[in-house]
N, C-alpha and C. Protein backbone atom coordinates (compact mmCIF):
# COMPACT_ATOMS: atom_id res chain seq x y z
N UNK A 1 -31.54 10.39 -30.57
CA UNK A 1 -30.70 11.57 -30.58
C UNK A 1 -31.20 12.57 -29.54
N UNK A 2 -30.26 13.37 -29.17
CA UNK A 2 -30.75 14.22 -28.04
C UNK A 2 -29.94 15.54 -28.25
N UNK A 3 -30.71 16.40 -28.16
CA UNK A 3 -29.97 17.88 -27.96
C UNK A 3 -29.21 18.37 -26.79
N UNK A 4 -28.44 19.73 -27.56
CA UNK A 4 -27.47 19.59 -25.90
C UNK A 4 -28.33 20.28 -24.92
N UNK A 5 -29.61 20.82 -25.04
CA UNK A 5 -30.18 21.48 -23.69
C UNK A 5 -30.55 20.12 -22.81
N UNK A 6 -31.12 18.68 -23.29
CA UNK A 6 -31.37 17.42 -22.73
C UNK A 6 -30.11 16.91 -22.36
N UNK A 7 -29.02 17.00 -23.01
CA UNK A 7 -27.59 16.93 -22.45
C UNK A 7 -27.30 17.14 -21.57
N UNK A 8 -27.38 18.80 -21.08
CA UNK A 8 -27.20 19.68 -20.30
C UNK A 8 -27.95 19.18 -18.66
N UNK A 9 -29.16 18.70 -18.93
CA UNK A 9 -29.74 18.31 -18.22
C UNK A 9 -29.74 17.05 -16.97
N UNK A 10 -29.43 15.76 -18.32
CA UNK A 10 -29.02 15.13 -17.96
C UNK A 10 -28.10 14.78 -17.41
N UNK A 11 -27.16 15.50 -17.49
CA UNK A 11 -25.65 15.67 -16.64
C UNK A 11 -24.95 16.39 -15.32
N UNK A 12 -26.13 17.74 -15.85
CA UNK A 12 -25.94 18.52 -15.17
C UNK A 12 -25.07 19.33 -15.29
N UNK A 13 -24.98 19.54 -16.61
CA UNK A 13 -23.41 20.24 -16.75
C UNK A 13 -23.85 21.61 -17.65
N UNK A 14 -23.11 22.82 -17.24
CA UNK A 14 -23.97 23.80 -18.27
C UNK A 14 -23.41 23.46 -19.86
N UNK A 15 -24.60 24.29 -20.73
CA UNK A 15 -24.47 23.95 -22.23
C UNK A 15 -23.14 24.71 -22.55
N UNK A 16 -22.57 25.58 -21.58
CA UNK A 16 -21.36 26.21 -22.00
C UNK A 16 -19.77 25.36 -22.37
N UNK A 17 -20.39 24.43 -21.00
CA UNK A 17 -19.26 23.10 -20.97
C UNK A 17 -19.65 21.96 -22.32
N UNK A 18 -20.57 21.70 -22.43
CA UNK A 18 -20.65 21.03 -23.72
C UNK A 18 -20.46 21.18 -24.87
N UNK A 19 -20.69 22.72 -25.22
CA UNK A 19 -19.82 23.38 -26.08
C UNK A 19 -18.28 23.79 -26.21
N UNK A 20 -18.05 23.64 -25.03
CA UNK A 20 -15.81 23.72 -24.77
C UNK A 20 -15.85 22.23 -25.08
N UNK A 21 -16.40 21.45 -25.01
CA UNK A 21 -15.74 19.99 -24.68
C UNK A 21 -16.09 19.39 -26.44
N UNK A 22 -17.12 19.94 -26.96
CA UNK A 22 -17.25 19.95 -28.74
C UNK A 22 -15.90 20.56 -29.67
N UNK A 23 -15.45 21.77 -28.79
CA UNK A 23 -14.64 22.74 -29.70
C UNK A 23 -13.10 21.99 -29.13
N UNK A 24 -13.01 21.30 -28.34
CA UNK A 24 -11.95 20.50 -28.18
C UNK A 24 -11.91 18.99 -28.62
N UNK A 25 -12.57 19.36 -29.16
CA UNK A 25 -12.76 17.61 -30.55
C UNK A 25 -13.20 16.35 -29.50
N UNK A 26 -13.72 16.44 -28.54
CA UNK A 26 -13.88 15.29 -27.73
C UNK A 26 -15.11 14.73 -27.78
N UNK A 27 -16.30 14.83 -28.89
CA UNK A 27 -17.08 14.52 -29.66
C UNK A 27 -16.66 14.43 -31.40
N UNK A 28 -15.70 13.86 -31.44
CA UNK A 28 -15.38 13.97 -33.14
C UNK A 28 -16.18 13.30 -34.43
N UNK A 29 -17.04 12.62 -34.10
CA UNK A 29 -18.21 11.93 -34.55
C UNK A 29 -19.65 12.69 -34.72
N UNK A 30 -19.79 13.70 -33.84
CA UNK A 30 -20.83 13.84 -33.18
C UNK A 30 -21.58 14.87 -34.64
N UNK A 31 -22.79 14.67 -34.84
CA UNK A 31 -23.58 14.61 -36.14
C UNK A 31 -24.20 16.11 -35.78
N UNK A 32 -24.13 17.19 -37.00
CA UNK A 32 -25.02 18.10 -36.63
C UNK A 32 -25.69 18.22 -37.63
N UNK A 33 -27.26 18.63 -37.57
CA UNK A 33 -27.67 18.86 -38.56
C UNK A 33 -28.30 20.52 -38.72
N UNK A 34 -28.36 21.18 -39.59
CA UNK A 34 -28.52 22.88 -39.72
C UNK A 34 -27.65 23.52 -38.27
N UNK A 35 -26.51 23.15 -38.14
CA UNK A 35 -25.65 23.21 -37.06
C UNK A 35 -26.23 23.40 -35.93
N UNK A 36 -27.30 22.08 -36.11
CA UNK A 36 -27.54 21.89 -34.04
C UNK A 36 -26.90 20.90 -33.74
N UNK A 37 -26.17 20.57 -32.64
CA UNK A 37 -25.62 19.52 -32.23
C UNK A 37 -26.69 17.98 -31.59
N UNK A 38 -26.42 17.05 -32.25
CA UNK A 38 -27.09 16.10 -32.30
C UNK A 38 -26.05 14.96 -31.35
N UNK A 39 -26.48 14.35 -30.36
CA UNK A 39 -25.93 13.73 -29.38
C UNK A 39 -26.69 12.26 -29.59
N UNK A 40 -25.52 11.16 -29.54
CA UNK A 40 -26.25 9.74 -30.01
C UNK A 40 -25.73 9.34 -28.51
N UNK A 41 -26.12 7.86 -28.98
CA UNK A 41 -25.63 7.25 -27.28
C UNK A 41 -24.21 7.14 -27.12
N UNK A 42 -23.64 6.65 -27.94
CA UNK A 42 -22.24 7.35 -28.42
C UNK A 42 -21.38 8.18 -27.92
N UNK A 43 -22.00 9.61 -27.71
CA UNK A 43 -21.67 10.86 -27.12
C UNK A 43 -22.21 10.79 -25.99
N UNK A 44 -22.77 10.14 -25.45
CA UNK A 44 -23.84 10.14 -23.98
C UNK A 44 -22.40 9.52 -23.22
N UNK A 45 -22.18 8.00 -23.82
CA UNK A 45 -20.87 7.07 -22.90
C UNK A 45 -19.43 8.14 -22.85
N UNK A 46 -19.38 8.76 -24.27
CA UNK A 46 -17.87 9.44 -24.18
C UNK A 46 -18.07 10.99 -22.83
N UNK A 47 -19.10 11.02 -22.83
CA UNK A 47 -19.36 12.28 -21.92
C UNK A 47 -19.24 11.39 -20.58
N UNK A 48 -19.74 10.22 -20.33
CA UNK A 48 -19.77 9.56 -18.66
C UNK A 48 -18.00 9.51 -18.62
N UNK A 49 -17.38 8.90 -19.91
CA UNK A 49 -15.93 8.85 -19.52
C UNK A 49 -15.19 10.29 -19.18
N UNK A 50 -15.37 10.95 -19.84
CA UNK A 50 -14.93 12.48 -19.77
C UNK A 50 -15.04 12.75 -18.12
N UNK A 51 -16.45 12.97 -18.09
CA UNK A 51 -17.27 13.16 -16.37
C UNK A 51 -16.27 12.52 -15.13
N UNK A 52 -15.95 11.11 -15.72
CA UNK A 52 -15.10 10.46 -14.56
C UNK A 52 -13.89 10.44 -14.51
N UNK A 53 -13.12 10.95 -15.69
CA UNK A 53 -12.19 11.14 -16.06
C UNK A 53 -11.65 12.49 -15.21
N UNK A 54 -12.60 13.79 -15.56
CA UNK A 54 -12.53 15.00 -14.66
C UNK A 54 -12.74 14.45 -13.27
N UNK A 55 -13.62 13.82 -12.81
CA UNK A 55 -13.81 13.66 -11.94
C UNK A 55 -12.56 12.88 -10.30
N UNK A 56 -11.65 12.51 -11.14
CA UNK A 56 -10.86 11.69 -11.18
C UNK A 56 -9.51 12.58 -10.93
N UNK A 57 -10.05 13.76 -11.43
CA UNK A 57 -8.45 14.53 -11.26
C UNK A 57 -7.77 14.78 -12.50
N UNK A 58 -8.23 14.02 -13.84
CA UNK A 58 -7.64 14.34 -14.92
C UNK A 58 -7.69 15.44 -15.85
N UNK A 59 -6.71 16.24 -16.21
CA UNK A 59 -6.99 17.62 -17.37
C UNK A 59 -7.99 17.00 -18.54
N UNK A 60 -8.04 18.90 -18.81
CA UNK A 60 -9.04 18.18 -20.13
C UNK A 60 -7.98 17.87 -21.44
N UNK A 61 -7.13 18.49 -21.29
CA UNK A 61 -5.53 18.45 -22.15
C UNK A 61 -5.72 16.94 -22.50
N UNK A 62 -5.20 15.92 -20.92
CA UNK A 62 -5.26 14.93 -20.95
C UNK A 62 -6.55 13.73 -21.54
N UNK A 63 -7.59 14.06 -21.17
CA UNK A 63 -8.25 13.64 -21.27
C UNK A 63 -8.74 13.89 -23.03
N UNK A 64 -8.25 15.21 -23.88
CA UNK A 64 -8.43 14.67 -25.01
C UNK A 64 -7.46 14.14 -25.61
N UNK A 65 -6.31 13.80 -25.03
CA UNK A 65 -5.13 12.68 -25.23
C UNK A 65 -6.00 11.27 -25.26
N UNK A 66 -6.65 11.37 -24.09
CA UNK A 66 -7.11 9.43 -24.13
C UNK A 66 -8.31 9.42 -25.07
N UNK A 67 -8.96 10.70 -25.31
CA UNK A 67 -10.16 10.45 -27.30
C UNK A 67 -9.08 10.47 -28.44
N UNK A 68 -8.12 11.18 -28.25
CA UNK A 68 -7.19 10.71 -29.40
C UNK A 68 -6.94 9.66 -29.52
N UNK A 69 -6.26 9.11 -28.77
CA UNK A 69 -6.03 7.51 -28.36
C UNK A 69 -7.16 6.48 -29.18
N UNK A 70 -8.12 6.84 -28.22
CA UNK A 70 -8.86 5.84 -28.49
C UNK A 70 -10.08 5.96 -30.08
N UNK A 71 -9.21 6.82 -31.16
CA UNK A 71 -9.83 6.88 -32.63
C UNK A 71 -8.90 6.02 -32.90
N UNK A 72 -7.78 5.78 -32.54
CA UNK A 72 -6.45 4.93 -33.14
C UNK A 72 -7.19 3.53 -32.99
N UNK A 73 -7.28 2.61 -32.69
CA UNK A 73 -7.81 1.16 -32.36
C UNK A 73 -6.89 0.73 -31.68
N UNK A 74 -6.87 -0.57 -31.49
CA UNK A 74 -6.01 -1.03 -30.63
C UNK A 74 -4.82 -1.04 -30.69
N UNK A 75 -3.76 -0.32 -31.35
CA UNK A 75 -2.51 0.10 -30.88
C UNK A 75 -1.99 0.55 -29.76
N UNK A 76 -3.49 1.70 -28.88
CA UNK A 76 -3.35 2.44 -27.54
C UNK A 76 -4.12 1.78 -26.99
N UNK A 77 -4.52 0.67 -26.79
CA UNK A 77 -5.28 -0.06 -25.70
C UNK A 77 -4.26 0.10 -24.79
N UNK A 78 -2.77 -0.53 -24.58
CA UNK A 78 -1.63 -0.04 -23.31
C UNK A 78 -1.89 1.30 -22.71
N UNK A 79 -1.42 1.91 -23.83
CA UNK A 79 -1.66 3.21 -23.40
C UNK A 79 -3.33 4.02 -22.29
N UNK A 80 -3.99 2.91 -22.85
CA UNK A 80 -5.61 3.76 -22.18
C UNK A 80 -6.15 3.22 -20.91
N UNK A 81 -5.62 1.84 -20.60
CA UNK A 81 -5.25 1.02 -19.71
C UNK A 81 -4.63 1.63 -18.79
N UNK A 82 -3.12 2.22 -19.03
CA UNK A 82 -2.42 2.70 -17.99
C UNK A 82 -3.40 3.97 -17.35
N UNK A 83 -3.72 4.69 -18.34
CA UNK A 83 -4.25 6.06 -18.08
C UNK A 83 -5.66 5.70 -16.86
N UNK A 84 -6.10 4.72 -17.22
CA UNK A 84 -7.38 4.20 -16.17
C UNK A 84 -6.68 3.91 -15.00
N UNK A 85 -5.19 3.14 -15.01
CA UNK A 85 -5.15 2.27 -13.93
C UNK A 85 -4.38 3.35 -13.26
N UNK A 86 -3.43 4.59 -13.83
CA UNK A 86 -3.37 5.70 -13.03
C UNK A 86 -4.11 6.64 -12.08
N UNK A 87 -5.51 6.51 -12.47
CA UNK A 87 -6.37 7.33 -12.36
C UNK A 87 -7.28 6.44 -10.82
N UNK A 88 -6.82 5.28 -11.02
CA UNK A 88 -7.76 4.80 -10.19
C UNK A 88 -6.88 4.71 -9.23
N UNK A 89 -5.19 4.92 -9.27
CA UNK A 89 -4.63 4.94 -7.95
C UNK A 89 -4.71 6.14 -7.47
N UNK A 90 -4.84 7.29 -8.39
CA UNK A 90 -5.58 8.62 -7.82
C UNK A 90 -6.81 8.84 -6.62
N UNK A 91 -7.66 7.96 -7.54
CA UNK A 91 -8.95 7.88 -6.62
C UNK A 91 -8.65 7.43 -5.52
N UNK A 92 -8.05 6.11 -5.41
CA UNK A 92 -7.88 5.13 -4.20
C UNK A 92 -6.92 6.45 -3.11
N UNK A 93 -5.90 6.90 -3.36
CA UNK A 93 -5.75 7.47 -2.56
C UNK A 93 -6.86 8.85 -1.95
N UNK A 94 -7.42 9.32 -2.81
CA UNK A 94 -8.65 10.73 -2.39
C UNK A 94 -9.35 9.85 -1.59
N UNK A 95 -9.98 8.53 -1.82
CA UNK A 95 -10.76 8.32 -0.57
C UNK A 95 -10.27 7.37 0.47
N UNK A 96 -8.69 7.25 0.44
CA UNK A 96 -8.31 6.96 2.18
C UNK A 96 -8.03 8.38 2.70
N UNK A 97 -7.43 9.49 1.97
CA UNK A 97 -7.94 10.88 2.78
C UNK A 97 -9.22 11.28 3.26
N UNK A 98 -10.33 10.92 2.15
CA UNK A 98 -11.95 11.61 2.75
C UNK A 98 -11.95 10.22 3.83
N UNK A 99 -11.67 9.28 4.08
CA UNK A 99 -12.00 8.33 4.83
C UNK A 99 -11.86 8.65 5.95
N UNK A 100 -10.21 9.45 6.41
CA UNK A 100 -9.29 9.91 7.65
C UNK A 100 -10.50 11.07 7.86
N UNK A 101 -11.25 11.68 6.82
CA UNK A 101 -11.87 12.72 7.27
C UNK A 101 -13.02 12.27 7.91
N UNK A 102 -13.85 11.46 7.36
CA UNK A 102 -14.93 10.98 7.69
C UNK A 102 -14.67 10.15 9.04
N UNK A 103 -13.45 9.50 9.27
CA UNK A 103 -13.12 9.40 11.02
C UNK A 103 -13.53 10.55 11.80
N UNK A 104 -12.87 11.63 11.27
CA UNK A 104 -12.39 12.63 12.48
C UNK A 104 -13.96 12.99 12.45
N UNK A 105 -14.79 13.77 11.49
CA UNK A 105 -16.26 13.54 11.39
C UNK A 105 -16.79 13.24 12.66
N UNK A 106 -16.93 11.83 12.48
CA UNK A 106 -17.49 10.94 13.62
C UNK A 106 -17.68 10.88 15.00
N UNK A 107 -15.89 10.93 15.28
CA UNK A 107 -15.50 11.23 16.30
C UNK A 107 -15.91 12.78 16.78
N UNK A 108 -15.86 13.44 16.08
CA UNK A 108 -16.34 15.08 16.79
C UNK A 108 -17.54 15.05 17.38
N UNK A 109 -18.94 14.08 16.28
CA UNK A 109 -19.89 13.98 16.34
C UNK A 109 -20.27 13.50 17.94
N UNK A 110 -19.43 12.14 18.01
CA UNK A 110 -19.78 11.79 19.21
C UNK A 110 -19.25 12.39 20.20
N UNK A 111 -18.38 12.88 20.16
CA UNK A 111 -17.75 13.89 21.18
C UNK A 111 -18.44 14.60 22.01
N UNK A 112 -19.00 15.56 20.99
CA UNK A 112 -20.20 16.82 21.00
C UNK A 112 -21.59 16.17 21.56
N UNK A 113 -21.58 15.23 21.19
CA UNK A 113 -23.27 14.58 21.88
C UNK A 113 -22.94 14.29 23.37
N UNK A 114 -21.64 13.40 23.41
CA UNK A 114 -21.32 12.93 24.88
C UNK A 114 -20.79 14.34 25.50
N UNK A 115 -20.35 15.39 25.37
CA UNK A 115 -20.44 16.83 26.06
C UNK A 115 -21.42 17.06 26.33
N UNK A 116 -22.42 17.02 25.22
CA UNK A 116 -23.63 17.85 25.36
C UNK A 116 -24.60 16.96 26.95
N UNK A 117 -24.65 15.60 26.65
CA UNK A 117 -25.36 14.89 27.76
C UNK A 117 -24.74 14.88 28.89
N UNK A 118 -23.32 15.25 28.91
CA UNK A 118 -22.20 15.42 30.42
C UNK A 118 -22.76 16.38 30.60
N UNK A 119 -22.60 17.32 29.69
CA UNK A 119 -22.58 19.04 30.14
C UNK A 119 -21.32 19.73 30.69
N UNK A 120 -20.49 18.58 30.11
CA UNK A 120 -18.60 19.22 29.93
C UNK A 120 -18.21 18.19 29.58
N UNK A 121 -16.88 18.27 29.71
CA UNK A 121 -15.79 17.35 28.48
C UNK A 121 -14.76 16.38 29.54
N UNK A 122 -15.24 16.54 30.21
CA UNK A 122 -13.98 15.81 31.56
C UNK A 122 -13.96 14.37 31.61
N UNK A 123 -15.34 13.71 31.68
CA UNK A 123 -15.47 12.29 31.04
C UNK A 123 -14.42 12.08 29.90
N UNK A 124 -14.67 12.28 28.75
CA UNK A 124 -14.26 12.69 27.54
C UNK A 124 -12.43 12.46 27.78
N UNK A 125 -12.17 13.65 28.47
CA UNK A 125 -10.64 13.74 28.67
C UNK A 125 -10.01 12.62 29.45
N UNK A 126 -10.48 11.86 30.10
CA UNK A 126 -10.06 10.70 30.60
C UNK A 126 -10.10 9.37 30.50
N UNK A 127 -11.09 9.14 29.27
CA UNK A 127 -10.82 8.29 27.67
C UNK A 127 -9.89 8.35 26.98
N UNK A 128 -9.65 9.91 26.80
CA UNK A 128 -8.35 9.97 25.52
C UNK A 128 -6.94 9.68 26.18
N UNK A 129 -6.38 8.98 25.16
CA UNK A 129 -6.52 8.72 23.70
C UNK A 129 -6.90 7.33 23.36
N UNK A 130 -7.12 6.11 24.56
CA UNK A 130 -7.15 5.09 24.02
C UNK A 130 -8.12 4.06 24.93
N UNK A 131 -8.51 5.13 25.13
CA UNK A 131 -10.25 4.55 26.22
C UNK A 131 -11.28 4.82 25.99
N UNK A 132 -11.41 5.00 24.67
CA UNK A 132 -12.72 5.55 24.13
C UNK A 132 -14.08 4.29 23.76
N UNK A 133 -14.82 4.45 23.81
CA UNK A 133 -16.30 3.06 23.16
C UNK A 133 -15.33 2.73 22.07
N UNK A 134 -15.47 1.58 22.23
CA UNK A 134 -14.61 0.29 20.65
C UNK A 134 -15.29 1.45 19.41
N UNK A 135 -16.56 1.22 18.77
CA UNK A 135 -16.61 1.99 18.04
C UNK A 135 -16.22 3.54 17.40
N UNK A 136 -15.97 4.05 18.31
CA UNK A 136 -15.55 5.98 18.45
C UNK A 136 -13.64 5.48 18.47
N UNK A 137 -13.32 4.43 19.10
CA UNK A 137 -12.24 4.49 19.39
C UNK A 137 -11.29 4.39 17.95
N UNK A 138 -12.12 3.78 16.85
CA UNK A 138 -11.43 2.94 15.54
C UNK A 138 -11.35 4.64 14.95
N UNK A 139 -12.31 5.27 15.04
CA UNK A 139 -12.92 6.61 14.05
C UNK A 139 -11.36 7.26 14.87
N UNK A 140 -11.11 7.85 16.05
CA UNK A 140 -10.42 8.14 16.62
C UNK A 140 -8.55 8.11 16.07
N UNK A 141 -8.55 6.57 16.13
CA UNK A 141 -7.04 6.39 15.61
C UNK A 141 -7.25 6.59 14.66
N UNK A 142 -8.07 6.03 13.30
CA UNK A 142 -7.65 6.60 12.04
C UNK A 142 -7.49 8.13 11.69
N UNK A 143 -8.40 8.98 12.49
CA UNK A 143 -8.48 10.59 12.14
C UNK A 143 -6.98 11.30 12.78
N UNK A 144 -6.44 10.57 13.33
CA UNK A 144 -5.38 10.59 14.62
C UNK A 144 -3.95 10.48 13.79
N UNK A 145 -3.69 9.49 13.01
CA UNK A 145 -3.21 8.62 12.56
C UNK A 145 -1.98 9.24 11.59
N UNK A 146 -0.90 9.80 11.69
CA UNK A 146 0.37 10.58 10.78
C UNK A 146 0.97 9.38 9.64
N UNK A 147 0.52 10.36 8.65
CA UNK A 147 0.66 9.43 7.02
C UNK A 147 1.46 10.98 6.41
């Protein structure tokens, strides 16, 4: 068992949030004794789902929709399924955006180095847009690239 200041810790999350996320029933199990809150491993996994769940883009509204859910047994397995496999087309799209970002990134990076060793940009300008080093050139079109 673990208290919520080791909670807190371990997560990184303040004890303020562990206490909103108690008073919204998303520990409904969770054991207190002389009303300290007592955290099993139990509450450790439902907090990683929560974590990725927020993390993910999902409300907390929602997200105590899918602990409701999942006190029911397998009636909402469909239901908790979809909610994952929504969530992960969420994600999938956030990181082909940070991806387009992490192009353009790159490309600045090398940009700025090959200025800096020119000591101007004129090289540079007579690469673009499609004469750049194979490597800089891929970073280039994707950061480039209208979606």
């Amino acid at each position: 068992m673990y208290t919520i200041g080791q909670i807190s810790k371990m997560f990184n999350l303040p004890i303020s949030t562990l206490r909103y996320y108690d008073a919204e029933s998303l520990f409904p199990n969770m054991q207190k004794i002389s009303g300290i809150r007592q955290f099993s491993e139990k509450e450790i996994e439902r907090l990683r789902i929560i974590e990725c769940l927020k993390r993910s883009g999902l409300e907390i509204k929602d997200i105590k929709q899918f602990m409701e859910w999942s006190t029911q047994g397998n009636k909402t397995y469909e239901q908790r399924k979809q909610l994952f496999e929504n969530q992960k087309q969420v994600v999938q799209a956030e990181m082909k955006k940070l991806e387009k970002v992490m192009d353009m990134l790159e490309y600045k990076c090398w940009y700025y180095s090959k200025a800096i060793e020119d000591g101007c940009e004129d090289e540079i300008y007579e690469m673009l847009p499609d004469h750049l080093p194979q490597d800089i050139q891929k970073h280039y079109d994707n950061a480039h690239r209208d979606e």
